[in-house]
N, C-alpha and C. Protein backbone atom coordinates (compact mmCIF):
# COMPACT_ATOMS: atom_id res chain seq x y z
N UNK A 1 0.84 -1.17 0.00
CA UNK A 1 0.00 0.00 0.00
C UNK A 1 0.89 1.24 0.00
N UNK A 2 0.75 2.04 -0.78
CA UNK A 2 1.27 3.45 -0.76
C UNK A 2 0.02 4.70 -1.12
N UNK A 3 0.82 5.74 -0.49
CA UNK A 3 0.11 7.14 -0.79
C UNK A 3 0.64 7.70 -1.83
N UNK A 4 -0.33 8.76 -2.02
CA UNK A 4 0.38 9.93 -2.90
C UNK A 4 -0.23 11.36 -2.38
N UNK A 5 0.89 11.99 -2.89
CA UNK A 5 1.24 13.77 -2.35
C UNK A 5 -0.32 14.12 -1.81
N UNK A 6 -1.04 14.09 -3.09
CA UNK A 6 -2.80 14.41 -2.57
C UNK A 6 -3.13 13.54 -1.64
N UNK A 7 -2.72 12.52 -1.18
CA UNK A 7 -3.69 11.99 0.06
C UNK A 7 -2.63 12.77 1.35
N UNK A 8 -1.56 12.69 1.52
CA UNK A 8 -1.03 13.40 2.23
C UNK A 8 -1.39 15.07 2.60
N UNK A 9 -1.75 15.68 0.96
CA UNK A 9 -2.29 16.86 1.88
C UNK A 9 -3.69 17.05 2.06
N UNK A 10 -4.86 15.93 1.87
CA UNK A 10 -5.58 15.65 2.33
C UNK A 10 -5.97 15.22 3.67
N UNK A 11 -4.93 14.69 4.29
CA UNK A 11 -4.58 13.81 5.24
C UNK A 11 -4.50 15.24 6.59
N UNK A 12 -3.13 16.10 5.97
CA UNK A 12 -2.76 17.50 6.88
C UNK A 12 -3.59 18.29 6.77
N UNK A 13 -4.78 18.40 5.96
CA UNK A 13 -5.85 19.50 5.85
C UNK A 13 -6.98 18.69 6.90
N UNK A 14 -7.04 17.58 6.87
CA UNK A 14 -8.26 17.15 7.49
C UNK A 14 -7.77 17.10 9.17
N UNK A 15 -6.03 16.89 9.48
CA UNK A 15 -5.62 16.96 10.83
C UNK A 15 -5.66 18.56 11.08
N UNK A 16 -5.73 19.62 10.76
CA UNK A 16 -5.35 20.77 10.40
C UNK A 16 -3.83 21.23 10.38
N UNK A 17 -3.26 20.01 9.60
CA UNK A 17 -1.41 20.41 9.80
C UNK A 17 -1.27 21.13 8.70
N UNK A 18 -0.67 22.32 8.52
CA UNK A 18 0.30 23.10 7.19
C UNK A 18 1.11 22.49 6.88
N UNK A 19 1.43 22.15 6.06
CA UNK A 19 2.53 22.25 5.11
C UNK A 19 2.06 22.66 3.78
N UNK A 20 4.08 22.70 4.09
CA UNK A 20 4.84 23.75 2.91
C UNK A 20 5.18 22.86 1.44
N UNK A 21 4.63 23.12 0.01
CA UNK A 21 5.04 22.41 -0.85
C UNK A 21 6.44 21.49 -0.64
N UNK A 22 7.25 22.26 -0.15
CA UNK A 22 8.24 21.39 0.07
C UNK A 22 8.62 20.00 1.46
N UNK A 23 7.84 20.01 1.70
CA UNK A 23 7.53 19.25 3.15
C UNK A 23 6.55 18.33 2.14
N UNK A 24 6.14 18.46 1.31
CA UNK A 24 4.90 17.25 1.25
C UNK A 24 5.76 15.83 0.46
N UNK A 25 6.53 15.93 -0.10
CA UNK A 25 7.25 14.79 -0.53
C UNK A 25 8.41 13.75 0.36
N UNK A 26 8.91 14.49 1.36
CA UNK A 26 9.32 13.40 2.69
C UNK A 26 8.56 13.13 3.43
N UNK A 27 7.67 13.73 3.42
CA UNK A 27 6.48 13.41 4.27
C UNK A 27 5.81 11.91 3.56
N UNK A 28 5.54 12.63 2.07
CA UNK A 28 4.80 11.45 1.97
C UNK A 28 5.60 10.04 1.45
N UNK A 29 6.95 10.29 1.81
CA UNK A 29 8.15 9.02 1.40
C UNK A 29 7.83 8.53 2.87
N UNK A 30 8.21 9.54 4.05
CA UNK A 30 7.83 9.03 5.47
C UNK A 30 6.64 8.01 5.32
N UNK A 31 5.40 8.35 5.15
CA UNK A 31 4.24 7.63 5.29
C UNK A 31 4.54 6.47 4.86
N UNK A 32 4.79 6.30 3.64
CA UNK A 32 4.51 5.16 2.95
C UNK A 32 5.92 4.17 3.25
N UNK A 33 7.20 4.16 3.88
CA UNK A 33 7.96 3.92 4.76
C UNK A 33 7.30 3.43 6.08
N UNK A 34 6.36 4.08 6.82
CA UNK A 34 5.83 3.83 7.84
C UNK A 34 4.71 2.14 7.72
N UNK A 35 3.82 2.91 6.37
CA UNK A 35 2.84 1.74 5.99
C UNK A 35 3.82 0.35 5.46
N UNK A 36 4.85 0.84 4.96
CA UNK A 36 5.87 -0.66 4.68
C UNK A 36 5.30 -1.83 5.20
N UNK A 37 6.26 -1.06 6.75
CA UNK A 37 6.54 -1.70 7.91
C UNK A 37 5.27 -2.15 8.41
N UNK A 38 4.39 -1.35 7.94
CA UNK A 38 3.35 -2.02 8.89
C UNK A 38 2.76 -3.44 8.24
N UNK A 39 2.94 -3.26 6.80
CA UNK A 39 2.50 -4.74 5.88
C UNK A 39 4.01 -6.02 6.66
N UNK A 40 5.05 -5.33 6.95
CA UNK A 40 6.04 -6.77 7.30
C UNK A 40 5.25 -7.39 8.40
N UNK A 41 4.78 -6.76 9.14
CA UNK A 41 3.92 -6.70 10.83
C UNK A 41 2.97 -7.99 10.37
N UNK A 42 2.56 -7.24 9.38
CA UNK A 42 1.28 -8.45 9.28
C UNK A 42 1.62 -9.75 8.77
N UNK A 43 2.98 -9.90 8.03
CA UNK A 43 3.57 -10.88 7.83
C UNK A 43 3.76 -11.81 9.02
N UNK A 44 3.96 -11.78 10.32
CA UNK A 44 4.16 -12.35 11.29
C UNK A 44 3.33 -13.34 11.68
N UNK A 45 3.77 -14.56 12.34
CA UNK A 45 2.68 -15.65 12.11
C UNK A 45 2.61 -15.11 13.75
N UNK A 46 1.38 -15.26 14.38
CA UNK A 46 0.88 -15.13 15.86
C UNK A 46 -0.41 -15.86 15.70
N UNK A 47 -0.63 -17.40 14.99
CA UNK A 47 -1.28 -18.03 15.30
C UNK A 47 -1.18 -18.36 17.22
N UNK A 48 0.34 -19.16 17.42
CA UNK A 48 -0.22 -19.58 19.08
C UNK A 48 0.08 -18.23 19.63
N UNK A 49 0.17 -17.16 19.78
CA UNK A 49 0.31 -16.14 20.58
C UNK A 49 -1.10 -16.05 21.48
N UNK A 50 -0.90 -15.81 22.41
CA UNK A 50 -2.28 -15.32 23.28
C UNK A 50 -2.56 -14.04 23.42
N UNK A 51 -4.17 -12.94 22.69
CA UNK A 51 -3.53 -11.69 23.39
C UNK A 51 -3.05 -11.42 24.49
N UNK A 52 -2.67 -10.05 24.37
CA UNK A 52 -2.77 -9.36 26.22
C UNK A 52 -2.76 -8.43 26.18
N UNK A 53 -3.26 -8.07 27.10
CA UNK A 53 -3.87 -6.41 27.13
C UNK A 53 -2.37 -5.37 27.91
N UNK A 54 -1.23 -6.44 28.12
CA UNK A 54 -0.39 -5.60 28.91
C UNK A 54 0.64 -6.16 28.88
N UNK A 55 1.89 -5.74 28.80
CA UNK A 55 3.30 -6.38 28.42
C UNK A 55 3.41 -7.00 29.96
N UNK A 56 3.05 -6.72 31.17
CA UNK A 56 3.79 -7.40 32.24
C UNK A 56 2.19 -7.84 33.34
N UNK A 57 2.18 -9.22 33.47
CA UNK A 57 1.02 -10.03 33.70
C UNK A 57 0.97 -9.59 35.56
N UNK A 58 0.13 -7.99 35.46
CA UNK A 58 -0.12 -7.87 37.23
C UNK A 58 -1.43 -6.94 37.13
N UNK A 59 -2.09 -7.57 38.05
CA UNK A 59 -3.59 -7.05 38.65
C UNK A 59 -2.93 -5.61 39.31
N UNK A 60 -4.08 -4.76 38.90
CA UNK A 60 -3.61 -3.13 39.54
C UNK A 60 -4.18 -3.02 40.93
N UNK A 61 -3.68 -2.79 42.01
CA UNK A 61 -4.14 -2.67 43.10
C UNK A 61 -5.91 -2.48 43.21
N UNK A 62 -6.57 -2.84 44.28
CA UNK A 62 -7.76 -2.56 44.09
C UNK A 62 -8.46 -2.47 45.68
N UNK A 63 -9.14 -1.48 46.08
CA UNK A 63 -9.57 -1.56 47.38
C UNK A 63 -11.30 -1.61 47.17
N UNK A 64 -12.07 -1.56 48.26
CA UNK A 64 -13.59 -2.18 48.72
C UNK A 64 -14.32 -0.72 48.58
N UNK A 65 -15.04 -0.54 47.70
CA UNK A 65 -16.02 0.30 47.66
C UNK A 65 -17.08 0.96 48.41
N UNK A 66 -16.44 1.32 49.56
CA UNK A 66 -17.29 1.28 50.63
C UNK A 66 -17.34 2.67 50.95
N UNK A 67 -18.26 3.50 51.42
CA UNK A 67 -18.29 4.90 51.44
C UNK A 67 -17.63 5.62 52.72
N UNK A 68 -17.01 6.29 52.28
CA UNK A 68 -16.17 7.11 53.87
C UNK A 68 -16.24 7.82 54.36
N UNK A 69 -16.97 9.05 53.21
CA UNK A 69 -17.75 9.76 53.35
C UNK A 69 -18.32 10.44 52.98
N UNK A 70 -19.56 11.19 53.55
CA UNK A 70 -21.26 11.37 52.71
C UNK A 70 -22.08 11.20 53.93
N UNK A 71 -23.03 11.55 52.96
CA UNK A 71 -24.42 11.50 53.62
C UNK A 71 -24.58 13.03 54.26
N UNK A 72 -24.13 13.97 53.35
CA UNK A 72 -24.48 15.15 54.21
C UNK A 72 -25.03 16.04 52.73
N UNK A 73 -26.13 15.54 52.31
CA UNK A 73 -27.02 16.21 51.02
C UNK A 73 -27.08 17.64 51.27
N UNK A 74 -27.74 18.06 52.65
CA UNK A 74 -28.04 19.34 52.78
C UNK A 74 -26.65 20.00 52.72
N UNK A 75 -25.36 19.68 53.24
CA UNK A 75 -24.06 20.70 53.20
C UNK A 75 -23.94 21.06 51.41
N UNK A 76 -23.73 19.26 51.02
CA UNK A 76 -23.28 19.99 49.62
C UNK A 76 -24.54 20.48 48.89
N UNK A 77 -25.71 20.36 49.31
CA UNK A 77 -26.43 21.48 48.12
C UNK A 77 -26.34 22.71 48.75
N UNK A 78 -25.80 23.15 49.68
CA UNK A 78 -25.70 24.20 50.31
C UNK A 78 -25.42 25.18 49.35
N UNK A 79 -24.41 24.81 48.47
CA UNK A 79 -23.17 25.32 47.79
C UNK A 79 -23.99 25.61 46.55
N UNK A 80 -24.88 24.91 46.15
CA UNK A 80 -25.64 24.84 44.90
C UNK A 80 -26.34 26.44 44.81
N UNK A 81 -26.60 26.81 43.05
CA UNK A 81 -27.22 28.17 43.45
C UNK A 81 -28.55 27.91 43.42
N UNK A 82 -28.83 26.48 42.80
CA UNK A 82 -30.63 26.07 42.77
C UNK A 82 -30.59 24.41 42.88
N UNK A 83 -31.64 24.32 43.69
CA UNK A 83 -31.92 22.85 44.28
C UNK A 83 -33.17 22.56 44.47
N UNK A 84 -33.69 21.42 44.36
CA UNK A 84 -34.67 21.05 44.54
C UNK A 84 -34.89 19.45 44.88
N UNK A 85 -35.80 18.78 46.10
CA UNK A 85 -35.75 18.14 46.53
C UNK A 85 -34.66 17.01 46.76
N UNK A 86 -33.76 17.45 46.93
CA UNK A 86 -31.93 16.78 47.14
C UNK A 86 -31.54 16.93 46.19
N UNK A 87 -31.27 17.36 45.32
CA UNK A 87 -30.84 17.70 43.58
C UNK A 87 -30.71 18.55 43.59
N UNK A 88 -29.49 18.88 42.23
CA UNK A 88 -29.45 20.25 42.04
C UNK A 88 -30.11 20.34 40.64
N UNK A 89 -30.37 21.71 40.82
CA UNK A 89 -31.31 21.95 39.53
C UNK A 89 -30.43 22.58 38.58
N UNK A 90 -30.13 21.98 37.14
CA UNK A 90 -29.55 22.89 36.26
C UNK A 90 -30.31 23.49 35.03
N UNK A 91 -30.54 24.60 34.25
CA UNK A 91 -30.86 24.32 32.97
C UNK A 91 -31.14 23.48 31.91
N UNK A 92 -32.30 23.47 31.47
CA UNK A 92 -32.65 22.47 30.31
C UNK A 92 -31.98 23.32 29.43
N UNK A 93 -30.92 22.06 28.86
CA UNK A 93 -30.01 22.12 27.50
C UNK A 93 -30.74 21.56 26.35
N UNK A 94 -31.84 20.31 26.56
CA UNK A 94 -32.16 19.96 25.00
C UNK A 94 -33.85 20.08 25.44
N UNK A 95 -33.73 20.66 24.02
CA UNK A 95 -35.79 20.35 23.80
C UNK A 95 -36.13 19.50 23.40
């Protein structure tokens, strides 16, 4: 797979990148250099591979969901500039 110059400045108009006539031809040697590599990639056999979602196999710490603290509705609507029955009241955004 390769590009050409017009998909490249198709590509920087739709990211909103400038370039300069002269920037669009390493650029678009870069790209298509980049896409190479990416066709060798797919060359790779990873039939037995297993995914993984993470180069190093560890559970992220995790603690008990338990509340510590709350239960004080009336303080924080205090703060509110409009409330209504434990809620705060905001503006209707859609009709």
């Amino acid at each position: 797979m390769s590009v050409e110059e017009a998909t490249v400045r198709k590509v920087a108009s739709l990211a909103r990148i400038a370039l300069k006539d002269e920037e669009v031809a390493p650029l678009t040697q870069e790209v298509n250099g980049i896409l190479d590599w990416v066709e060798q990639l797919a060359e790779v056999n990873t039939d037995d591979v297993e995914p993984m979602t993470t180069v190093s196999p560890m559970r992220l710490k995790r603690r008990e969901d338990v509340v510590t603290d709350g239960g004080y509705p009336e303080m924080v609507l205090s703060n509110a500039p409009a409330a209504q029955e434990g809620f705060f009241v905001v503006p209707k955004v859609v009709e």
